[in-house]
Protein backbone atom coordinates (compact mmCIF):
# COMPACT_ATOMS: atom_id res chain seq x y z
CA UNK A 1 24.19 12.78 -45.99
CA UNK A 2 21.20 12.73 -43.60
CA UNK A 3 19.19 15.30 -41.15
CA UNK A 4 18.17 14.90 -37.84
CA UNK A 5 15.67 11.87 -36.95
CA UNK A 6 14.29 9.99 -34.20
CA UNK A 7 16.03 6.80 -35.83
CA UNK A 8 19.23 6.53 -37.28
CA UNK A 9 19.10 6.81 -41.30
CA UNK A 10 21.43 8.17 -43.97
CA UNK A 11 21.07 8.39 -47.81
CA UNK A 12 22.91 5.72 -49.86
CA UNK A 13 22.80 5.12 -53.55
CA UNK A 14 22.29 1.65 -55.37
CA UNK A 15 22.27 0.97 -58.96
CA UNK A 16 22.26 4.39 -59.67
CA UNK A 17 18.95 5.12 -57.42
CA UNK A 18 18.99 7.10 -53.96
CA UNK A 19 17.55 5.29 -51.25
CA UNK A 20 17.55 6.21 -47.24
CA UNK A 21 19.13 3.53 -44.81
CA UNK A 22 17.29 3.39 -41.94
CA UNK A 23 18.43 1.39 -38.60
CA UNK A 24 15.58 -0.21 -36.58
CA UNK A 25 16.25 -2.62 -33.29
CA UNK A 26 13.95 -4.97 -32.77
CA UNK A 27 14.58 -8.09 -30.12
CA UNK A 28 17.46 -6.49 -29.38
CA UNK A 29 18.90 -6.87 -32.77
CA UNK A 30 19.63 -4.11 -35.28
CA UNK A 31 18.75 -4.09 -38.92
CA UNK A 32 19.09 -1.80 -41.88
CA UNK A 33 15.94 -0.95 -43.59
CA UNK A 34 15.88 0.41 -47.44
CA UNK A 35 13.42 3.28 -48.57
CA UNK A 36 13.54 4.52 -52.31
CA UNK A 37 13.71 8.38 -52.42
CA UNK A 38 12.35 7.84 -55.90
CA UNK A 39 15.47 9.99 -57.30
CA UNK A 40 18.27 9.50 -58.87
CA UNK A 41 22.20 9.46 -58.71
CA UNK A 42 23.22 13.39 -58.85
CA UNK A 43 20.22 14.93 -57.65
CA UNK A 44 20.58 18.27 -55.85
CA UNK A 45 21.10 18.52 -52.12
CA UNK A 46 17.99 20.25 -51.06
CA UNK A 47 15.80 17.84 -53.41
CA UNK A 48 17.34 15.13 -51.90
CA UNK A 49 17.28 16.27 -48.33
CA UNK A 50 13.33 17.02 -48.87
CA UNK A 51 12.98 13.73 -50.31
CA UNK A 52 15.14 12.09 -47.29
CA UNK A 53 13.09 13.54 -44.41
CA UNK A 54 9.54 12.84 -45.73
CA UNK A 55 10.59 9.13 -46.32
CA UNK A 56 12.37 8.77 -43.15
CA UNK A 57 9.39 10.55 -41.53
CA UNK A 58 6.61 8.38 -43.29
CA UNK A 59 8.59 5.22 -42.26
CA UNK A 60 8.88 6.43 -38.11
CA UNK A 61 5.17 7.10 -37.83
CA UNK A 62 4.02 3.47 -39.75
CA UNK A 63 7.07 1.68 -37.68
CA UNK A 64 6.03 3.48 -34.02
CA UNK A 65 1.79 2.59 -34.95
CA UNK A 66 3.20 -1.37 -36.15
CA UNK A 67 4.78 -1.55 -32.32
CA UNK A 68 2.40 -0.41 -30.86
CA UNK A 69 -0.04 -2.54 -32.53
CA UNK A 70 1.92 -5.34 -31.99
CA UNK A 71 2.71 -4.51 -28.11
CA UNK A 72 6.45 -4.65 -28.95
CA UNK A 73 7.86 -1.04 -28.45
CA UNK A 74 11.42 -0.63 -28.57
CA UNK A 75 13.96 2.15 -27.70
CA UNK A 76 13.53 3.37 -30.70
CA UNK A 77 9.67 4.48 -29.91
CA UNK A 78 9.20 7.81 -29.67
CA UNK A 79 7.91 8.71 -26.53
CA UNK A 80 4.10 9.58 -26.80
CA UNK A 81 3.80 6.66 -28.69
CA UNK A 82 5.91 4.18 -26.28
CA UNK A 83 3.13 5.61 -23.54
CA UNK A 84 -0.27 4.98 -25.79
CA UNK A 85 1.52 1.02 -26.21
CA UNK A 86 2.15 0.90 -22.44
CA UNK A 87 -1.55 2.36 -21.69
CA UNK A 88 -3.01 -0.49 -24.17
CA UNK A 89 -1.08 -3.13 -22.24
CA UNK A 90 -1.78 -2.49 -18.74
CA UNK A 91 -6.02 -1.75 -18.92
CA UNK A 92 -6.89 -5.07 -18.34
CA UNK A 93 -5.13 -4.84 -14.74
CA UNK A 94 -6.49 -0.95 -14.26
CA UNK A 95 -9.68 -0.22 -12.46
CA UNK A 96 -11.91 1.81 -14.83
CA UNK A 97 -11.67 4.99 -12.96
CA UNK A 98 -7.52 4.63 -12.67
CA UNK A 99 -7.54 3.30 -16.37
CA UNK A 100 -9.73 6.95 -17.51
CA UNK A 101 -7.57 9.29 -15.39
CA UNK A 102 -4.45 7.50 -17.28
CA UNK A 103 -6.12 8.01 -20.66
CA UNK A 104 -6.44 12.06 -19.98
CA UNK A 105 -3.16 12.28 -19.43
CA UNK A 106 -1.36 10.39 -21.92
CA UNK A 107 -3.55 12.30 -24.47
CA UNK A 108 -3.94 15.44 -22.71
CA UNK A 109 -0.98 16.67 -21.64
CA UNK A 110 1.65 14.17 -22.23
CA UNK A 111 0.09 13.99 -26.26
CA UNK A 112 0.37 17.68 -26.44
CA UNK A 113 4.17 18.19 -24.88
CA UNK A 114 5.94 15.03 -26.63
CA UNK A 115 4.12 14.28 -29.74
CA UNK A 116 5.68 17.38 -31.67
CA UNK A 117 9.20 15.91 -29.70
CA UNK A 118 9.71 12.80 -31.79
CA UNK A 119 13.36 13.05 -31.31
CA UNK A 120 12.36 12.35 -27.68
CA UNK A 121 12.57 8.17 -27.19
CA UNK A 122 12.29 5.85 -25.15
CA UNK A 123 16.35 5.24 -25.35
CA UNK A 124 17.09 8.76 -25.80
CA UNK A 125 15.18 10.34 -23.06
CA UNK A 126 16.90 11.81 -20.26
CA UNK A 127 16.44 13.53 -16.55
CA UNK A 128 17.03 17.13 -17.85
CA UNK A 129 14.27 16.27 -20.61
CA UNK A 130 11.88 14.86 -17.80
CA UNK A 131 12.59 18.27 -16.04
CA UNK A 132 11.80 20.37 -18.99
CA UNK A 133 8.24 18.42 -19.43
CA UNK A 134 7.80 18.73 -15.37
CA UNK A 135 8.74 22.61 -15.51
CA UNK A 136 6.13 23.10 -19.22
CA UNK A 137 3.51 21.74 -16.44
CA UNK A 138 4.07 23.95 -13.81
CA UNK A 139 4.20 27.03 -16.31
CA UNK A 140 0.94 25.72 -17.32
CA UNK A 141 -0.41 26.58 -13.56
CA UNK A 142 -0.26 22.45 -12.88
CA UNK A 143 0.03 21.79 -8.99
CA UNK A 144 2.33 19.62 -7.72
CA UNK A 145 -0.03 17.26 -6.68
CA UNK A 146 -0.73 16.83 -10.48
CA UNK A 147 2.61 16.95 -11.24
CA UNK A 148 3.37 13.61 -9.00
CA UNK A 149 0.61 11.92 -10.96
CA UNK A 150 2.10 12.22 -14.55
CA UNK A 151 5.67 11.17 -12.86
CA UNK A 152 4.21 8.63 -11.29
CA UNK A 153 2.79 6.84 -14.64
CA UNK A 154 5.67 7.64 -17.04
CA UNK A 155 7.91 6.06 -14.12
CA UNK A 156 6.07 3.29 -13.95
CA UNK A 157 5.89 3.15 -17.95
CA UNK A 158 9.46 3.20 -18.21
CA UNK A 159 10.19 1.14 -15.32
CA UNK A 160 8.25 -1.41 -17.38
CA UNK A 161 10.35 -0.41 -20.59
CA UNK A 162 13.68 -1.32 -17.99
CA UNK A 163 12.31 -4.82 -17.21
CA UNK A 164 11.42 -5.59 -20.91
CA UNK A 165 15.62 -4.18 -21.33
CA UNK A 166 14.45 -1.40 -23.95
CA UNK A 167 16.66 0.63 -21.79
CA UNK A 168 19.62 -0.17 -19.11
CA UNK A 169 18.23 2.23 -16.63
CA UNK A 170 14.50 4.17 -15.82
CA UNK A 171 15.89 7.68 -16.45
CA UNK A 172 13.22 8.82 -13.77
CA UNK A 173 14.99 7.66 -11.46
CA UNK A 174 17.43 9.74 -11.66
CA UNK A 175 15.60 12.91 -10.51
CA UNK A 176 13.83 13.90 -8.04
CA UNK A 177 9.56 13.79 -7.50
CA UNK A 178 7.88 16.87 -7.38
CA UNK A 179 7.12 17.81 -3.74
CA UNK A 180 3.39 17.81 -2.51
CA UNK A 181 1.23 21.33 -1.89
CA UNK A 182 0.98 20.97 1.17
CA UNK A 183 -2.79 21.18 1.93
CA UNK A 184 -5.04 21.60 5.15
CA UNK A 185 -8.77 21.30 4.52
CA UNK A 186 -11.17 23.67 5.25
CA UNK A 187 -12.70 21.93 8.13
CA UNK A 188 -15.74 22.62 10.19
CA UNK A 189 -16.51 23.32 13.78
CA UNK A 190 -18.39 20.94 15.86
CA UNK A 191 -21.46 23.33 15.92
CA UNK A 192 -21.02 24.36 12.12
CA UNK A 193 -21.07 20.22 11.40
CA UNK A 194 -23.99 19.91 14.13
CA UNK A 195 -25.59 23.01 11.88
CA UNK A 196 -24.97 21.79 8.59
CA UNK A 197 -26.92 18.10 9.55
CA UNK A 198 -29.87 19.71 11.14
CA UNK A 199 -30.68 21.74 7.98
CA UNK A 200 -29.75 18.63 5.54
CA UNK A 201 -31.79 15.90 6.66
CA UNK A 202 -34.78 16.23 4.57
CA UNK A 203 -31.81 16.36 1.25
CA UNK A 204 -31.29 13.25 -0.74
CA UNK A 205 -27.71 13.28 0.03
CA UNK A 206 -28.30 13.62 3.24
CA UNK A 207 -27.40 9.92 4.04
CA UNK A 208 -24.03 10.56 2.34
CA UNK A 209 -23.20 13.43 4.38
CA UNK A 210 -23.84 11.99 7.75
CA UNK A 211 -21.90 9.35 6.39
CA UNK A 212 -19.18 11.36 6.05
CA UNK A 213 -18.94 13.73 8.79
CA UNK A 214 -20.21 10.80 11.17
CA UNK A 215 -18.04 8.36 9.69
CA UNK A 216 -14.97 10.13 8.58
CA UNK A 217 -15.77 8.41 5.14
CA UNK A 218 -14.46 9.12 2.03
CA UNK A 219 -17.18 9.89 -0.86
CA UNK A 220 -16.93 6.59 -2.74
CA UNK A 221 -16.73 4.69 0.19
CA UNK A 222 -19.95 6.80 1.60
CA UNK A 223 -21.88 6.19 -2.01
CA UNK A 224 -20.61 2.21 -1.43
CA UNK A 225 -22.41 1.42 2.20
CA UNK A 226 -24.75 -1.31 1.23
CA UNK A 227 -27.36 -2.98 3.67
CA UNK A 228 -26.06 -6.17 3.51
CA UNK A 229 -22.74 -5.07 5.23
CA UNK A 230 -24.58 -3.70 8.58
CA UNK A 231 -24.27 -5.44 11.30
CA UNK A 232 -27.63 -4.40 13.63
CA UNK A 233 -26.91 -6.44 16.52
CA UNK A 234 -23.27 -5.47 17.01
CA UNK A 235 -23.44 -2.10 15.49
CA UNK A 236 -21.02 -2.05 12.84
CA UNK A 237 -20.62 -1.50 9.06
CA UNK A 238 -17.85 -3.86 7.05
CA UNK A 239 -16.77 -1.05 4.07
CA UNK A 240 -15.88 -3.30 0.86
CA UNK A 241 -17.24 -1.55 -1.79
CA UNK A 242 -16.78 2.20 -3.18
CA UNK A 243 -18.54 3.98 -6.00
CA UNK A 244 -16.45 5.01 -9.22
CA UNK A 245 -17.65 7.48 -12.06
CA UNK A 246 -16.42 7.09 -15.30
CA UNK A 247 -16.86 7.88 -19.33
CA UNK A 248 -16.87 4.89 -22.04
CA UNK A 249 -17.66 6.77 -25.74
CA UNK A 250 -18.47 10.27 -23.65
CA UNK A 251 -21.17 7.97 -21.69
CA UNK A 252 -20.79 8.60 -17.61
CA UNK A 253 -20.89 5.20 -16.32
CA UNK A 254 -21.35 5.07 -12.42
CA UNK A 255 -20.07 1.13 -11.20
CA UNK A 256 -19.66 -0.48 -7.88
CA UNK A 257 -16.29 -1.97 -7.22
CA UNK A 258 -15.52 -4.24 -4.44
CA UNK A 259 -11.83 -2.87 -4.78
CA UNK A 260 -11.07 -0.57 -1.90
CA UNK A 261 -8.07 2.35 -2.50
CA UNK A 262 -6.06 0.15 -0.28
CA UNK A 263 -5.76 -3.05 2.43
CA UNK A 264 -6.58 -1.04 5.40
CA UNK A 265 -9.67 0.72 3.83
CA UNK A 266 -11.37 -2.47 3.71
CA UNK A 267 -12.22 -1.89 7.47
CA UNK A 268 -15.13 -2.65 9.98
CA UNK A 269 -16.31 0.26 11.79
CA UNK A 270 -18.98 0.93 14.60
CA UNK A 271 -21.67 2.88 13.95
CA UNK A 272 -22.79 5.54 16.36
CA UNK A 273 -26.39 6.29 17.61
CA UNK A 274 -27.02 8.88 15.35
CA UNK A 275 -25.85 7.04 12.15
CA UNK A 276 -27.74 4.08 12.78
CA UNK A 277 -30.89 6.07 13.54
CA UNK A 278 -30.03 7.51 10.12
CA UNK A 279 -29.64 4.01 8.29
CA UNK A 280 -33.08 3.14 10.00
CA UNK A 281 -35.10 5.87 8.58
CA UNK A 282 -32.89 5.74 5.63
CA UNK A 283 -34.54 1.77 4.88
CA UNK A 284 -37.96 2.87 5.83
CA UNK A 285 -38.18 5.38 3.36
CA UNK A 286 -36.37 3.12 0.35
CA UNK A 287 -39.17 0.36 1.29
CA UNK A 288 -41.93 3.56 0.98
CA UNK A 289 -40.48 4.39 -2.30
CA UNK A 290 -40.21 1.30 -3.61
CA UNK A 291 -44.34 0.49 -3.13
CA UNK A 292 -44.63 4.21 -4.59
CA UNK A 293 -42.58 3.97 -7.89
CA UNK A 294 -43.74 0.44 -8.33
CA UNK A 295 -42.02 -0.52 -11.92
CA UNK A 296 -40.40 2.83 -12.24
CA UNK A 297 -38.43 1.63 -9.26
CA UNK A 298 -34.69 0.18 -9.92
CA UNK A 299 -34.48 -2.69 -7.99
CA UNK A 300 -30.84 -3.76 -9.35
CA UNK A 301 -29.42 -1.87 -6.03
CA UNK A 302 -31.55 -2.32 -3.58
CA UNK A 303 -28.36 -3.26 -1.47
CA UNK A 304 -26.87 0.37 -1.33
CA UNK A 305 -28.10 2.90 1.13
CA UNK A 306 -27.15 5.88 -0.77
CA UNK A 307 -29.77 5.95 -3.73
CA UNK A 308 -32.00 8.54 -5.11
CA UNK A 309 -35.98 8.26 -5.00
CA UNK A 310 -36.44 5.85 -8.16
CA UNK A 311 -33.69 3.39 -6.79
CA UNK A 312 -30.56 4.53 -9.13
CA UNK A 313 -27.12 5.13 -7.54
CA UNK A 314 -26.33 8.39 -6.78
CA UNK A 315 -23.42 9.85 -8.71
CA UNK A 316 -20.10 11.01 -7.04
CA UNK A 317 -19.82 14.03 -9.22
CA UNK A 318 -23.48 15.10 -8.47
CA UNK A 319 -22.72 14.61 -4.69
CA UNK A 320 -19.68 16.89 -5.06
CA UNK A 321 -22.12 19.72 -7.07
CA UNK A 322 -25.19 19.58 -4.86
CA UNK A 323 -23.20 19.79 -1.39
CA UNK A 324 -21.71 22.88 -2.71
CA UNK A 325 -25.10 24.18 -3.83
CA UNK A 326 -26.47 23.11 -0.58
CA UNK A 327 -24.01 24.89 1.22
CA UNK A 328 -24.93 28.03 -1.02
CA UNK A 329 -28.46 27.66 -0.52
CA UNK A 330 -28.33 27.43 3.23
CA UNK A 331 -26.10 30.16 3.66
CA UNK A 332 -23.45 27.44 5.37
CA UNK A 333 -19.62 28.48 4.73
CA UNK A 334 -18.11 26.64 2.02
CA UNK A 335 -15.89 23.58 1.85
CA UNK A 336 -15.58 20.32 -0.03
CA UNK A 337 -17.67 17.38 0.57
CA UNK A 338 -14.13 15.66 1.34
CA UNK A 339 -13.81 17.94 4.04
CA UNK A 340 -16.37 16.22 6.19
CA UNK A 341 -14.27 13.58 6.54
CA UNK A 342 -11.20 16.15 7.36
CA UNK A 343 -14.17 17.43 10.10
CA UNK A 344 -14.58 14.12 11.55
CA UNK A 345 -10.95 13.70 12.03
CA UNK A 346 -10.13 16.99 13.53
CA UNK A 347 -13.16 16.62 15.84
CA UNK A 348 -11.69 13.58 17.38
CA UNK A 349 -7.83 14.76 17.33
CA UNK A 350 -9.34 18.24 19.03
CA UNK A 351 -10.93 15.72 21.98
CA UNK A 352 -7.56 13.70 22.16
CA UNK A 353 -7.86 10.58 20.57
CA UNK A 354 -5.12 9.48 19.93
CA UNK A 355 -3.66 9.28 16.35
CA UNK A 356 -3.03 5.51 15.53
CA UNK A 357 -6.97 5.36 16.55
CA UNK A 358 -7.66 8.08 14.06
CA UNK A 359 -5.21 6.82 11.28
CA UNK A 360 -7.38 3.10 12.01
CA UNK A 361 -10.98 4.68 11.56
CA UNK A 362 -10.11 6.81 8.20
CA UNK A 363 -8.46 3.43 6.56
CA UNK A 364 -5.47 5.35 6.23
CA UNK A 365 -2.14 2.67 4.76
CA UNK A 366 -0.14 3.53 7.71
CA UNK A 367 0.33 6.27 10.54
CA UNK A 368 2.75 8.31 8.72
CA UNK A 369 -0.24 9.23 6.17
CA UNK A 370 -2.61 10.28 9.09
CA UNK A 371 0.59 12.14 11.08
CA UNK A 372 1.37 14.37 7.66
CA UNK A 373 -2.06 15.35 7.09
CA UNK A 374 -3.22 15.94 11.22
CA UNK A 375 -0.14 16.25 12.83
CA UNK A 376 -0.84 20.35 13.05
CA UNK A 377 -3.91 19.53 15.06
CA UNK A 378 -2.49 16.73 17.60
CA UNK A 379 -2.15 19.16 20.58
CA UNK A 380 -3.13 16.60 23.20
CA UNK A 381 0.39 14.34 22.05
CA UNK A 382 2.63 17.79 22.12
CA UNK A 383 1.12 18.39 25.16
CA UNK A 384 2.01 15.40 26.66
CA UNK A 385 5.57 15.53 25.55
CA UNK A 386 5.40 18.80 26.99
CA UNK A 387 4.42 17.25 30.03
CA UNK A 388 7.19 14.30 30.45
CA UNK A 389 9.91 17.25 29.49
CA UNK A 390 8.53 19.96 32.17
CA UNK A 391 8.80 16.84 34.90
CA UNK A 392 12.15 15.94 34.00
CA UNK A 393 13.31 19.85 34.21
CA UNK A 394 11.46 20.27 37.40
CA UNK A 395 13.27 17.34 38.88
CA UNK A 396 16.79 18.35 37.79
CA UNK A 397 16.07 21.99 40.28
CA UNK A 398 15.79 19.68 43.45
């Protein structure tokens, strides 16, 4: 006798008592567990089943919470809880920011979706039930781009559980990722960016924007530019440090991180005219404001160029909201602040520089990233190919 469960368990009697027989694995090793039903022999069905499901269901939740206090999940875990385990284990290798965006969605979405699924394990999981959760998100309006993000952890999570041989195979591997929107930002014109830094300059985030649509920089990398890493003689700025935002007990914490998103970002780049003349006034007017605030002034990052007037970092989500409200206010049409840096690529693409030069200044990993995101706008490359092909034909009518 026995209903359905997320371990295996059916009722057996002893000594004239019911109990339910439940089978855990742990090290790899099964084991029968006994749990009194508190009735006995000849007791109806339904009282028994009732009985049988709240004791089997009392014993899953305290069995999943001891594994995952313990760091020792098994196949058996159901899985929500296999992923809050996994999320525990892996934060001391997470940056804060990745280790916060991990934490919404394990209890966000994945919490809401699999929690009331406990029949759903870690060993029972499978590629039509990783479709059903990926097509629940795209029902819920989810883009694909977000999509991608909660494949890519639970992949990884179970990846982890295949290594630690909970399972004999990552069941994600066995279907395919969800395709990227593709996306093409809403980039300005030469004049509109030549428009939009004339009327910004006296703005406090006016250094970040220059830095940006001079720079091709990404926001935390722009909000990360600190003094020390100019060169003035040669001209150049080493970018080693970025700016991440995040919450600790519903506190916004804003940290510099000498972690860039990958090798190639950590890169050394020239700095044009107009950016250092920038940077200049930019340290004259810390060093005014610093002899103005007096005390009041924070002196704990006096190495960062991007500050506000009392010496405190500026925040990447109040960058995001006052660009757009500049934008409003100046009557300037709208786009993202990450934009700027799609401006500053597009610029140089439109004057035919070539790619690989491009791909070098943004930091991008490898070509390939630069080529699927600017590829539209490399005329001067088509052109060119264009070129070799129309001297070929032209030969073969001689």
């Amino acid at each position: 006798m026995g209903t359905q469960n997320t371990l295996a368990a059916s009722v057996q009697p002893k000594k004239g008592r019911l109990y339910a027989v439940i089978q855990v694995k742990e090290n790899g090793k099964s084991k029968a567990v006994w749990r009194s039903l508190g009735l006995p022999e000849g007791t109806g069905k339904s009282k028994v089943n009732k009985a049988f499901r709240e004791v089997v269901k009392k014993f899953e939740n305290e069995y999943a919470e001891r594994l995952a206090r313990n760091g020792r999940p098994s196949s058996d875990i159901s899985v929500f809880k296999y992923m809050c385990a996994y999320l525990k284990k892996v934060e001391p290798n997470l940056q804060k920011s990745t280790f916060q965006s991990y934490h919404m969605m394990v209890y966000g979405k994945i919490k809401r979706y699999f929690e009331p699924k406990p029949q759903l394990t870690v060993g029972t999981i499978t590629a039509k039930d990783i479709e059903k959760f990926y097509e629940h998100l795209f029902a819920k309006n989810v883009v694909a781009n977000t999509v991608i993000h909660y494949h890519a952890i639970l992949h990884k999570a179970f990846q982890k559980a295949f290594k630690d041989e909970l399972i004999d195979a990552n069941p994600f591997d066995r279907i395919d990722r969800p395709k990227k929107n593709k996306f093409h930002g809403e980039n300005y014109s030469e004049e509109e960016l030549v428009t939009l830094l004339e009327l910004t300059r006296s703005d406090s985030i006016y250094p970040a924007i220059m830095l940006g649509g001079g720079l091709g920089l990404r926001r935390s990398e722009a909000l990360g530019v600190r003094w020390s890493r100019i060169d003035w003689d040669k001209k150049t700025v080493l970018l080693d440090t970025k700016i991440i935002e995040y919450k600790v007990n519903g506190k916004t914490v804003i940290d510099p991180v000498e972690e860039m998103k990958n090798k190639s970002s950590r890169r050394t780049l020239p700095l044009p005219e107009p950016v250092l003349e920038m940077l200049s006034e930019e340290k004259e007017k810390q060093s005014i404001y610093r002899k103005m605030f007096k005390g009041s002034y924070n002196r704990k990052y006096d190495d960062f160029v991007c500050v506000n007037e009392l010496g405190e970092l500026i925040r990447p989500s109040y960058v995001t909201q006052y660009f757009s409200d500049l934008l409003k206010k100046y009557g300037l049409r709208h786009i993202r602040f990450h934009d700027l840096r799609h401006t500053f690529a597009s610029i140089l693409i439109g004057q035919d520089v070539p790619l690989i030069n491009v791909s070098n200044f943004l930091g991008h990993s490898d070509l390939s990233t630069t080529a699927n995101i600017y590829a539209h706008l490399d005329k001067a490359s088509k052109q060119a190919s264009a070129n070799i092909i129309t001297g070929i034909l032209n030969k073969a009518k001689d």
